[in-house]
PDB file of N, CA and C in Angstrom:
ATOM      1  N   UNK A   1       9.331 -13.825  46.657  1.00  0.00           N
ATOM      2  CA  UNK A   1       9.592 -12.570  45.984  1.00  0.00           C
ATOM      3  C   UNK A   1       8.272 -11.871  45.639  1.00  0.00           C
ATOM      4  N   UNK A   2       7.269 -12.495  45.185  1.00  0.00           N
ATOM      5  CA  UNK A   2       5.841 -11.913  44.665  1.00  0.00           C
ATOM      6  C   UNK A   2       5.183 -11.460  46.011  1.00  0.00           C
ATOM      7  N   UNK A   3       5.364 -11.820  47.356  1.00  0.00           N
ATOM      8  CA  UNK A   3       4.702 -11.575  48.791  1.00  0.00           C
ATOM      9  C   UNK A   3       5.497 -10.375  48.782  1.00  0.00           C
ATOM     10  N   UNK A   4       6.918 -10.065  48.482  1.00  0.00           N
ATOM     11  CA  UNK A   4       7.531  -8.825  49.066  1.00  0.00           C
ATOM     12  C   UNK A   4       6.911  -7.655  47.613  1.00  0.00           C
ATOM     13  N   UNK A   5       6.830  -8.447  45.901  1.00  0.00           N
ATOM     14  CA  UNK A   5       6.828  -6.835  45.427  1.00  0.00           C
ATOM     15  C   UNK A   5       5.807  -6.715  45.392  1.00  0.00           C
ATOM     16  N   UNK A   6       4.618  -7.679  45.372  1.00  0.00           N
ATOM     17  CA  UNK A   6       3.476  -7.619  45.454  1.00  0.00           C
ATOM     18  C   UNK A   6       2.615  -7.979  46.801  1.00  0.00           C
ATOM     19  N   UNK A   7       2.602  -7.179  48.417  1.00  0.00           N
ATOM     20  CA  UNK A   7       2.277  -7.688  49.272  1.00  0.00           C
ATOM     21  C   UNK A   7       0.292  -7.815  49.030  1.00  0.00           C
ATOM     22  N   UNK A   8      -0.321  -7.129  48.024  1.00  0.00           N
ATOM     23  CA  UNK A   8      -1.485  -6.898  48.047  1.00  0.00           C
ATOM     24  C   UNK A   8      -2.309  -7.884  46.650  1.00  0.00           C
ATOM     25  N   UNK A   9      -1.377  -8.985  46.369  1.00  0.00           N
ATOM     26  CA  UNK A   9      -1.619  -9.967  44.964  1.00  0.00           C
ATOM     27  C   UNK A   9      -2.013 -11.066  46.085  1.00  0.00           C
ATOM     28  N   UNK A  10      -3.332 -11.775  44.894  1.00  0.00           N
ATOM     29  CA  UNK A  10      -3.010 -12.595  45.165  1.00  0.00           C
ATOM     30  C   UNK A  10      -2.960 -14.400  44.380  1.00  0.00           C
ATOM     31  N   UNK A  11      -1.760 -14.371  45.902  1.00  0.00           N
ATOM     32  CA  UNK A  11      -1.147 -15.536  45.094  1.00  0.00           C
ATOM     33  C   UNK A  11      -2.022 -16.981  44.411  1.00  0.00           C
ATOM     34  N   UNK A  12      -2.066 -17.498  43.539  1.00  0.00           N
ATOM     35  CA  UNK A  12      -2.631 -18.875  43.426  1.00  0.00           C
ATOM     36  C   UNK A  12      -1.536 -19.459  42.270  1.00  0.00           C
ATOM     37  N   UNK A  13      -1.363 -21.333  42.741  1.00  0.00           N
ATOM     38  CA  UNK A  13      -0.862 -21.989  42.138  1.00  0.00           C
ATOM     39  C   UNK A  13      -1.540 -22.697  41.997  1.00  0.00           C
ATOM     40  N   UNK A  14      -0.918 -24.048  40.861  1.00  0.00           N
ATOM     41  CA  UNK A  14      -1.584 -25.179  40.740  1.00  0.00           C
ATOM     42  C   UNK A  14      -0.045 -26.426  41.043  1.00  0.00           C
ATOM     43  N   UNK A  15      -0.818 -27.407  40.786  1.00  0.00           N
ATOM     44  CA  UNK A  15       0.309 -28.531  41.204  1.00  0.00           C
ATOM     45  C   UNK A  15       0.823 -28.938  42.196  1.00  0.00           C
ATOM     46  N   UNK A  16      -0.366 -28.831  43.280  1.00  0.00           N
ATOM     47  CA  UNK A  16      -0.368 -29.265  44.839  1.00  0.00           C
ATOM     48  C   UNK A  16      -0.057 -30.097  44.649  1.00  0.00           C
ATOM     49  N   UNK A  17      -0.002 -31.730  43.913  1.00  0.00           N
ATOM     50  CA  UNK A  17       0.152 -32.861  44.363  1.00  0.00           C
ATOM     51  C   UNK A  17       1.657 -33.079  44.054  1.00  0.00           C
ATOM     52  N   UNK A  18       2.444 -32.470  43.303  1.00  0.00           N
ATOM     53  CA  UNK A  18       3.892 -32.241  42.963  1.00  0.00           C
ATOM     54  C   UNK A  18       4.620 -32.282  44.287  1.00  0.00           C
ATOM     55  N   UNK A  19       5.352 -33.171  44.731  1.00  0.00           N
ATOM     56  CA  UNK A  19       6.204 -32.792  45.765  1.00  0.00           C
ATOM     57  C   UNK A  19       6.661 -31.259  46.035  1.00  0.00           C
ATOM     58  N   UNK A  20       7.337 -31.642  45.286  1.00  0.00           N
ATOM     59  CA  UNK A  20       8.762 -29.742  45.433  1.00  0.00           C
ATOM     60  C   UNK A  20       7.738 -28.703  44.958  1.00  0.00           C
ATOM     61  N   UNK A  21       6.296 -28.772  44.571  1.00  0.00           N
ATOM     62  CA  UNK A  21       5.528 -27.918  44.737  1.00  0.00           C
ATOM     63  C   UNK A  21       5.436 -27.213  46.410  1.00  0.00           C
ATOM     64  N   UNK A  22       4.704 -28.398  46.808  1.00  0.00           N
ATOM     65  CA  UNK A  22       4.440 -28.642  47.930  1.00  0.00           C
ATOM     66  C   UNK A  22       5.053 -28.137  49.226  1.00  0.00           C
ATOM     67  N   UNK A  23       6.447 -28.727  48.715  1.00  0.00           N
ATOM     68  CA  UNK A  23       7.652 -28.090  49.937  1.00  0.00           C
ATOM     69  C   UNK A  23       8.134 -26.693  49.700  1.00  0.00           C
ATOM     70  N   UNK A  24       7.945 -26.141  48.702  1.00  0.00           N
ATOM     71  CA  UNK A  24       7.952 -24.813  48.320  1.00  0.00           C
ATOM     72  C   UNK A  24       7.074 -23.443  48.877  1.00  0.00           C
ATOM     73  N   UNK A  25       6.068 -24.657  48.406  1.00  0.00           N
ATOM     74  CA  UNK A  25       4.686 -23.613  49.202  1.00  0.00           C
ATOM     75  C   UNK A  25       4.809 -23.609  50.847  1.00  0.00           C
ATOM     76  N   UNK A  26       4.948 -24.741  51.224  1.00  0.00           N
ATOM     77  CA  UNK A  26       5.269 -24.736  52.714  1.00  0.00           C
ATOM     78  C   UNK A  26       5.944 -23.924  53.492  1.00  0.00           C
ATOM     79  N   UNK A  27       7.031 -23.941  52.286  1.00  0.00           N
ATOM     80  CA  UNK A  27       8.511 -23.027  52.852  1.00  0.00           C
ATOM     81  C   UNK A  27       7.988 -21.713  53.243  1.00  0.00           C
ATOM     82  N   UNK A  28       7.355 -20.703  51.728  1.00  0.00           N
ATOM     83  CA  UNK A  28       6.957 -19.937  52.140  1.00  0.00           C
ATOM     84  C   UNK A  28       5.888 -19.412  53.399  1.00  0.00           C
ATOM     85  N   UNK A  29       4.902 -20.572  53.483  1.00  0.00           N
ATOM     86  CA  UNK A  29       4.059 -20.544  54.638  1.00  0.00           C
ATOM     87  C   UNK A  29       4.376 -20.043  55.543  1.00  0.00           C
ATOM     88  N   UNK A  30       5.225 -20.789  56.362  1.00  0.00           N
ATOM     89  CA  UNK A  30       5.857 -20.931  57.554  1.00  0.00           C
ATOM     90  C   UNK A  30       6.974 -19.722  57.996  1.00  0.00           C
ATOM     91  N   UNK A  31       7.325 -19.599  56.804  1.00  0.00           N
ATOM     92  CA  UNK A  31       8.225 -18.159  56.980  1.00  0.00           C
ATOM     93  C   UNK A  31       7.441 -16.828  56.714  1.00  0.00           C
ATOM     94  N   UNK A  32       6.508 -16.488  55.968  1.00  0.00           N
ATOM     95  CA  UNK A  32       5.532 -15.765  56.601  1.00  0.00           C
ATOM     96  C   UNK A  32       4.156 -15.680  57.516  1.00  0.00           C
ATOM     97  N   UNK A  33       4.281 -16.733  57.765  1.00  0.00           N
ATOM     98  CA  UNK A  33       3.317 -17.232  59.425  1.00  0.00           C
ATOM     99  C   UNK A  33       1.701 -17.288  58.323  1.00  0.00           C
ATOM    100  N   UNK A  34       1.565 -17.860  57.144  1.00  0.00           N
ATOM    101  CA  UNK A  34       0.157 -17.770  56.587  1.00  0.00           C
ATOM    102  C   UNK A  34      -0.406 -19.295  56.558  1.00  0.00           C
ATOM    103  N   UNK A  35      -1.448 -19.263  55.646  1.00  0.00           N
ATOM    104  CA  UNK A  35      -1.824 -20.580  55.944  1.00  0.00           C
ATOM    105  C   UNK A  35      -2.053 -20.938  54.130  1.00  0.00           C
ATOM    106  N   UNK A  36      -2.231 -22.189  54.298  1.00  0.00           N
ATOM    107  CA  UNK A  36      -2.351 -22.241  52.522  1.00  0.00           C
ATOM    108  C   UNK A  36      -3.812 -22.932  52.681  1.00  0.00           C
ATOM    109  N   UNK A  37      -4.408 -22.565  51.646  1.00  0.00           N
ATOM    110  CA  UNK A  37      -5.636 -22.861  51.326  1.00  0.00           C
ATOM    111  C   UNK A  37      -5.711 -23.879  49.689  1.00  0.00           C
ATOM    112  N   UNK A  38      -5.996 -25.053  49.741  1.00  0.00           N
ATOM    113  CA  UNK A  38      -5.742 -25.963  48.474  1.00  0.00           C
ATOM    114  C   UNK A  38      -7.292 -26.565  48.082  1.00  0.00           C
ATOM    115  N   UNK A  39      -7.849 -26.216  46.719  1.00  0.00           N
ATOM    116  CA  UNK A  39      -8.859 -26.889  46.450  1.00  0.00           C
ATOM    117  C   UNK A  39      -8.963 -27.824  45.521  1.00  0.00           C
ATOM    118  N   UNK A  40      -9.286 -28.975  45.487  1.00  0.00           N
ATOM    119  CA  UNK A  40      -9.751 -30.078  44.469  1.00  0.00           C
ATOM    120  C   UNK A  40      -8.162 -30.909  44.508  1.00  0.00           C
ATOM    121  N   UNK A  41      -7.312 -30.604  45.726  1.00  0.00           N
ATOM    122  CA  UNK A  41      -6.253 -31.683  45.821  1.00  0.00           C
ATOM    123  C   UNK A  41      -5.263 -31.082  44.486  1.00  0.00           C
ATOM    124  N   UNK A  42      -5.654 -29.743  44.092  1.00  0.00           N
ATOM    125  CA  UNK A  42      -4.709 -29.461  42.883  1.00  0.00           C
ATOM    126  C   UNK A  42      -3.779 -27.812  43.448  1.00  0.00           C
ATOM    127  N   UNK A  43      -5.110 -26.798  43.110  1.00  0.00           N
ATOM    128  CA  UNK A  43      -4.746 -25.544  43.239  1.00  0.00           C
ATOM    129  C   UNK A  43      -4.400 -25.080  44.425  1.00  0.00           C
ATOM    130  N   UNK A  44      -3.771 -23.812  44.767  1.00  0.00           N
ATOM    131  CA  UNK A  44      -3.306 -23.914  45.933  1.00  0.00           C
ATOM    132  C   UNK A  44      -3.591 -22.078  46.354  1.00  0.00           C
ATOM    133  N   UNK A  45      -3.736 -21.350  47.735  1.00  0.00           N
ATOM    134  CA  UNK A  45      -3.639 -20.022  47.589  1.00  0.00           C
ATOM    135  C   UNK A  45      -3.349 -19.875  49.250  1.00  0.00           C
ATOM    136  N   UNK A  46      -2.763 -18.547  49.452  1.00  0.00           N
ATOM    137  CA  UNK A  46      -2.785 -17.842  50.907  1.00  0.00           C
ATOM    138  C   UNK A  46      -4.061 -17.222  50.913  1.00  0.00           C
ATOM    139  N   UNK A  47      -4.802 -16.754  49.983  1.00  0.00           N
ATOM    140  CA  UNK A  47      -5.673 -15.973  50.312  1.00  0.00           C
ATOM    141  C   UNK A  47      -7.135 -17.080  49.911  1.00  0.00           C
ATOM    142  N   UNK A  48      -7.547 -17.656  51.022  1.00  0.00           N
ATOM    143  CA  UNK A  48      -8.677 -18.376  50.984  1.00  0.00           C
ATOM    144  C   UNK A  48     -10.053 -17.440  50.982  1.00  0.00           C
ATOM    145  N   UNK A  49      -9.838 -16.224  51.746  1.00  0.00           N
ATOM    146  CA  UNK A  49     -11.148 -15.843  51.758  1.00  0.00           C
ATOM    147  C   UNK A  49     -11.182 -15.069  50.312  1.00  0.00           C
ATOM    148  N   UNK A  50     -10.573 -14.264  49.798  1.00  0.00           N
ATOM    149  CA  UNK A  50     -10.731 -13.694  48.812  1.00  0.00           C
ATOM    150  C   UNK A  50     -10.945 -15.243  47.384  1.00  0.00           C
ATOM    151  N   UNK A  51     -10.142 -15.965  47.896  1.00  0.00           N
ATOM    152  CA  UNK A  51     -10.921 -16.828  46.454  1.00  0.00           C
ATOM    153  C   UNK A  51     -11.712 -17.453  46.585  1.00  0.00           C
ATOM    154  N   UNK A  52     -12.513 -17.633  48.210  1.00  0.00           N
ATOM    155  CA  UNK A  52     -13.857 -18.043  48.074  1.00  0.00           C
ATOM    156  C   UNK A  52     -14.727 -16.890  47.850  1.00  0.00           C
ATOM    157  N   UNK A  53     -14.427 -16.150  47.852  1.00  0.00           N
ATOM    158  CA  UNK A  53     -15.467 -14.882  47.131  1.00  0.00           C
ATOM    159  C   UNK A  53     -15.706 -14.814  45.888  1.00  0.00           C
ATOM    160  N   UNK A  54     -14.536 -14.376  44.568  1.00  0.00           N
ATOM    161  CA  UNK A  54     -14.471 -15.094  43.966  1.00  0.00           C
ATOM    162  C   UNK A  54     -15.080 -15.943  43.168  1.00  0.00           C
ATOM    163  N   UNK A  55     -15.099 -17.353  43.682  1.00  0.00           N
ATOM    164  CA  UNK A  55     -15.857 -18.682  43.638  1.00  0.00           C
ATOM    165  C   UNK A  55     -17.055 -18.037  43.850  1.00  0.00           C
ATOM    166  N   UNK A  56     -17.533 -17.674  44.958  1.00  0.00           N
ATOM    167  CA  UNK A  56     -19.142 -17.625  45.273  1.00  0.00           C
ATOM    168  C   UNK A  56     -19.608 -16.491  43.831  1.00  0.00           C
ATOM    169  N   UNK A  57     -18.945 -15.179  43.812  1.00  0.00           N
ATOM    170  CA  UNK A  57     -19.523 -14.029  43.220  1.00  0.00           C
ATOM    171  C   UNK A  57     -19.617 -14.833  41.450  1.00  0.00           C
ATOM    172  N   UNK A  58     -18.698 -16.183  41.008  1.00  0.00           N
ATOM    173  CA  UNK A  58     -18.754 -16.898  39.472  1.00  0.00           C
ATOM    174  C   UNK A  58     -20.506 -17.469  39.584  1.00  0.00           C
ATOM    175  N   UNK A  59     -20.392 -18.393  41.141  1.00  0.00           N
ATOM    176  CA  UNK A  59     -21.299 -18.920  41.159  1.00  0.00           C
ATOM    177  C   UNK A  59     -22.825 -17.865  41.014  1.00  0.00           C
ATOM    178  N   UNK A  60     -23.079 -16.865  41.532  1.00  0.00           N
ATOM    179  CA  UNK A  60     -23.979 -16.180  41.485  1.00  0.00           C
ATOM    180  C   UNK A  60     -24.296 -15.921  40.288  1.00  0.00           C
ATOM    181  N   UNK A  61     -23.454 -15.639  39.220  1.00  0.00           N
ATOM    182  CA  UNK A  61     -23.386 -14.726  37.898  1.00  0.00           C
ATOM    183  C   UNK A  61     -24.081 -16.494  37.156  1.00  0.00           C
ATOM    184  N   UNK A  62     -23.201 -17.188  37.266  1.00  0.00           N
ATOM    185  CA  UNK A  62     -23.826 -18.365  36.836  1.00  0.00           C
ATOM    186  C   UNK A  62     -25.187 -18.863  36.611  1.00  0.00           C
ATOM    187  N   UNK A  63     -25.380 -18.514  38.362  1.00  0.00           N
ATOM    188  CA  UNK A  63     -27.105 -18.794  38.977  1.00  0.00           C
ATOM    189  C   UNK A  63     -28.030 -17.668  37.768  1.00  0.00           C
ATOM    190  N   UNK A  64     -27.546 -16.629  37.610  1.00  0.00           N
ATOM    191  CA  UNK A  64     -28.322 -15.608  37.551  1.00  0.00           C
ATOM    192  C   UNK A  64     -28.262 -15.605  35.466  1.00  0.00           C
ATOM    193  N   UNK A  65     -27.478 -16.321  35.004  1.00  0.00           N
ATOM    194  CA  UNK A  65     -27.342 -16.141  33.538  1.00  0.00           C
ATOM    195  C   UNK A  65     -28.151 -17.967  33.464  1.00  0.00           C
ATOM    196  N   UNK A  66     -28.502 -18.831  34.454  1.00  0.00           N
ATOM    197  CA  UNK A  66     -29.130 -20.224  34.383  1.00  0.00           C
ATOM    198  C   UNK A  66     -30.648 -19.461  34.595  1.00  0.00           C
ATOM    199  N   UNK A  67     -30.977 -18.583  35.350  1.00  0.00           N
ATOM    200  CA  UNK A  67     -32.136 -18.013  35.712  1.00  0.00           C
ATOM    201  C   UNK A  67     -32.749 -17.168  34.487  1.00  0.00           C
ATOM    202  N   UNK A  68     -31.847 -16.226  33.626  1.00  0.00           N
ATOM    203  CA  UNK A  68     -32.388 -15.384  32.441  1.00  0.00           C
ATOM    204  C   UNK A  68     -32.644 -16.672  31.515  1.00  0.00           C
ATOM    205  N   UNK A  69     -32.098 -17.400  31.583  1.00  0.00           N
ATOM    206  CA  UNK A  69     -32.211 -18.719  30.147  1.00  0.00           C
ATOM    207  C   UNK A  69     -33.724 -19.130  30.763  1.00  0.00           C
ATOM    208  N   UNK A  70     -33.764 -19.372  31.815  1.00  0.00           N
ATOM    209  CA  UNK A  70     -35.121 -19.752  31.969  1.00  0.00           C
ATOM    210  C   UNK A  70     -36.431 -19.390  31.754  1.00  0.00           C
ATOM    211  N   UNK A  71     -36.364 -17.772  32.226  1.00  0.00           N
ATOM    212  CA  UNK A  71     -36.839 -16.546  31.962  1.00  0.00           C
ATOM    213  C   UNK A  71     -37.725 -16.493  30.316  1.00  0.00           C
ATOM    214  N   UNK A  72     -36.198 -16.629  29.234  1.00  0.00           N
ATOM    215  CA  UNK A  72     -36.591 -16.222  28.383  1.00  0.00           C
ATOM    216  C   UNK A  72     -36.939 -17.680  27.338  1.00  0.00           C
ATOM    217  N   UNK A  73     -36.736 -18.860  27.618  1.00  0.00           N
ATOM    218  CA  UNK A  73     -37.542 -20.217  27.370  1.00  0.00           C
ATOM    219  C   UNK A  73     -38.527 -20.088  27.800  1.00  0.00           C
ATOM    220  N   UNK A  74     -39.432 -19.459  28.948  1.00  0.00           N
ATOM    221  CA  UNK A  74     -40.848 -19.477  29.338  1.00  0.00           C
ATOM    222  C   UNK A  74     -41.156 -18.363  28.654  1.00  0.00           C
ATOM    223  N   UNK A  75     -40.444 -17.358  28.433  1.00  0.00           N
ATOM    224  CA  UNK A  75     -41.390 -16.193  27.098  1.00  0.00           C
ATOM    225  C   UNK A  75     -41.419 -17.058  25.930  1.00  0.00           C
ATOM    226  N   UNK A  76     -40.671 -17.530  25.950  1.00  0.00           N
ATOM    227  CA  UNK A  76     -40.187 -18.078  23.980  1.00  0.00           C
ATOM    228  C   UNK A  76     -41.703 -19.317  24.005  1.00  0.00           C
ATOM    229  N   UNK A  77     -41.661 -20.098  24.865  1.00  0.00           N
ATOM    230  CA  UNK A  77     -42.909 -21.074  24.670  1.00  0.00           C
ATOM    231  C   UNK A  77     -44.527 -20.804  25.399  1.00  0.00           C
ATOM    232  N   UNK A  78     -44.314 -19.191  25.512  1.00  0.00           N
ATOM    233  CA  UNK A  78     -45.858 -18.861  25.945  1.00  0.00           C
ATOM    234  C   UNK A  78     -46.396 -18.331  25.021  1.00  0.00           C
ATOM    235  N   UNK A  79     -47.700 -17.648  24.951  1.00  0.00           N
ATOM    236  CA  UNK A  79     -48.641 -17.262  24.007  1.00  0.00           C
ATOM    237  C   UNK A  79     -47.989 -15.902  23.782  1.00  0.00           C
ATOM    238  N   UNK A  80     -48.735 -15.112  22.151  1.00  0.00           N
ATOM    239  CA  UNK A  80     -47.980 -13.999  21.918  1.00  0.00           C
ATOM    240  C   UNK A  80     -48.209 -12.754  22.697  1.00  0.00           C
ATOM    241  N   UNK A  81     -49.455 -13.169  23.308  1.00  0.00           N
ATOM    242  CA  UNK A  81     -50.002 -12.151  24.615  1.00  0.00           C
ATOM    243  C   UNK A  81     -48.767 -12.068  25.952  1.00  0.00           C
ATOM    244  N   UNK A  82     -48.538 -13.323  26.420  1.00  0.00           N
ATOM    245  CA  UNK A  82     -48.038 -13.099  27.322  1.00  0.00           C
ATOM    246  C   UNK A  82     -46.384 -12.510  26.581  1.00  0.00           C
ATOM    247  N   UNK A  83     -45.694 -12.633  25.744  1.00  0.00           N
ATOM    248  CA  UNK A  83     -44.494 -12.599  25.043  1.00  0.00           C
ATOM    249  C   UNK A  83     -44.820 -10.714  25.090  1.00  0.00           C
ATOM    250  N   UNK A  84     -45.720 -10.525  24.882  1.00  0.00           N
ATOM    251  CA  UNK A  84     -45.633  -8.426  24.638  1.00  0.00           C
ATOM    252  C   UNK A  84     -46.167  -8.079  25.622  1.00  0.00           C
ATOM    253  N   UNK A  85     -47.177  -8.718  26.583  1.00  0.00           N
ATOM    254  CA  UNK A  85     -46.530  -8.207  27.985  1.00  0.00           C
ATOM    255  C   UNK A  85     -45.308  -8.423  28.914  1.00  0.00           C
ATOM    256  N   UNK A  86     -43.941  -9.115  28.715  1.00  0.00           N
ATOM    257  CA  UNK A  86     -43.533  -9.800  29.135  1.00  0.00           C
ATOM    258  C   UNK A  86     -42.105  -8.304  28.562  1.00  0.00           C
ATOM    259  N   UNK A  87     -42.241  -8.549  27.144  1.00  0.00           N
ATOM    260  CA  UNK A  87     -42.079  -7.091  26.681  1.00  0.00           C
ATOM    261  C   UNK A  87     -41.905  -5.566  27.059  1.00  0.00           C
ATOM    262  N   UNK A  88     -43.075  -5.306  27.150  1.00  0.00           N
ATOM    263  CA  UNK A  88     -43.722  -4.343  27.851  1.00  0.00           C
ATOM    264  C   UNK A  88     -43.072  -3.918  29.611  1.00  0.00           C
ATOM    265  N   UNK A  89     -43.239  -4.927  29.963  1.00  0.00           N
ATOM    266  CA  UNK A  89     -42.244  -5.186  31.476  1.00  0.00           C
ATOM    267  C   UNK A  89     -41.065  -4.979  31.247  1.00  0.00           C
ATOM    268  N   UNK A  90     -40.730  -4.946  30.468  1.00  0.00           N
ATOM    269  CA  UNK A  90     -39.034  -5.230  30.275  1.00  0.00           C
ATOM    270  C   UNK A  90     -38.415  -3.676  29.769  1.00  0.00           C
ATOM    271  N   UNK A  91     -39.030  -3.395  29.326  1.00  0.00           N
ATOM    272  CA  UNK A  91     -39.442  -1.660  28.621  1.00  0.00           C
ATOM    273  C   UNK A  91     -39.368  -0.800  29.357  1.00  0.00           C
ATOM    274  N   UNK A  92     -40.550  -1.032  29.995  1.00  0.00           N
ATOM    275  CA  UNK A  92     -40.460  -0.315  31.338  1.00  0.00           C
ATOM    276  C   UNK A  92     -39.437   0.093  32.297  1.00  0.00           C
ATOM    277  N   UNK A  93     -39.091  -0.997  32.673  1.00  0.00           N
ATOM    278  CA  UNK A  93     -37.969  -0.963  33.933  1.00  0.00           C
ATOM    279  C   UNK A  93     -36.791  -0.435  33.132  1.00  0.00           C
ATOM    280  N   UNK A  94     -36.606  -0.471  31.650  1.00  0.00           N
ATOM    281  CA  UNK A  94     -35.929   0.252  31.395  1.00  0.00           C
ATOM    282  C   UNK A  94     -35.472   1.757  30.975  1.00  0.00           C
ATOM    283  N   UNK A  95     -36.839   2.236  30.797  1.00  0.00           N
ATOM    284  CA  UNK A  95     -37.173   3.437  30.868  1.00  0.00           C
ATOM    285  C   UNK A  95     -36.897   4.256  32.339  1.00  0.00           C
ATOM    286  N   UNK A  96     -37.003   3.272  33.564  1.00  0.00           N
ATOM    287  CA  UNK A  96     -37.028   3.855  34.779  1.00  0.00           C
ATOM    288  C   UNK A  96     -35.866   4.873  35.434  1.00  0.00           C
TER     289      UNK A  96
END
């Protein structure tokens, strides 16, 4: 029913390892010719590429909020020189 009112959702479950999960999801598979995509033996989706995107675009934001922590631990334990140029840089680019 969610493939017909919603052909542009997408779907994800959990409780792959559930039998009558399983045969459910199948059902639908096969009767709309898709493929199921299941990660960690749990969750389950038709749309693999969109939730590896997704996945990748969490992972980036991740990378990139592990990268500012780093950033600002090497201002926090450098000298007060480098801390107001470091400043100063930061000012800037925002002024731009």
């Amino acid at each position: 029913m969610c493939l017909h009112l919603f052909p542009n959702a997408i779907l994800v479950g959990d409780d792959w390892d559930n039998n009558d999960v399983k045969r459910a999801v199948q059902f639908v598979m096969q009767k709309h010719s898709l493929e199921v995509y299941v990660r960690g033996n749990t969750c389950w989706t038709f749309a693999k590429v969109k939730i590896e995107a997704i996945f990748d675009e969490e992972k980036r934001v991740e990378l990139e909020q592990i990268r500012q922590k780093k950033r600002l631990l090497d201002i926090k334990n450098s000298s007060f020189s480098n801390q107001l140029a470091a400043y100063k840089k930061v000012r800037r680019s925002e002024n731009k």
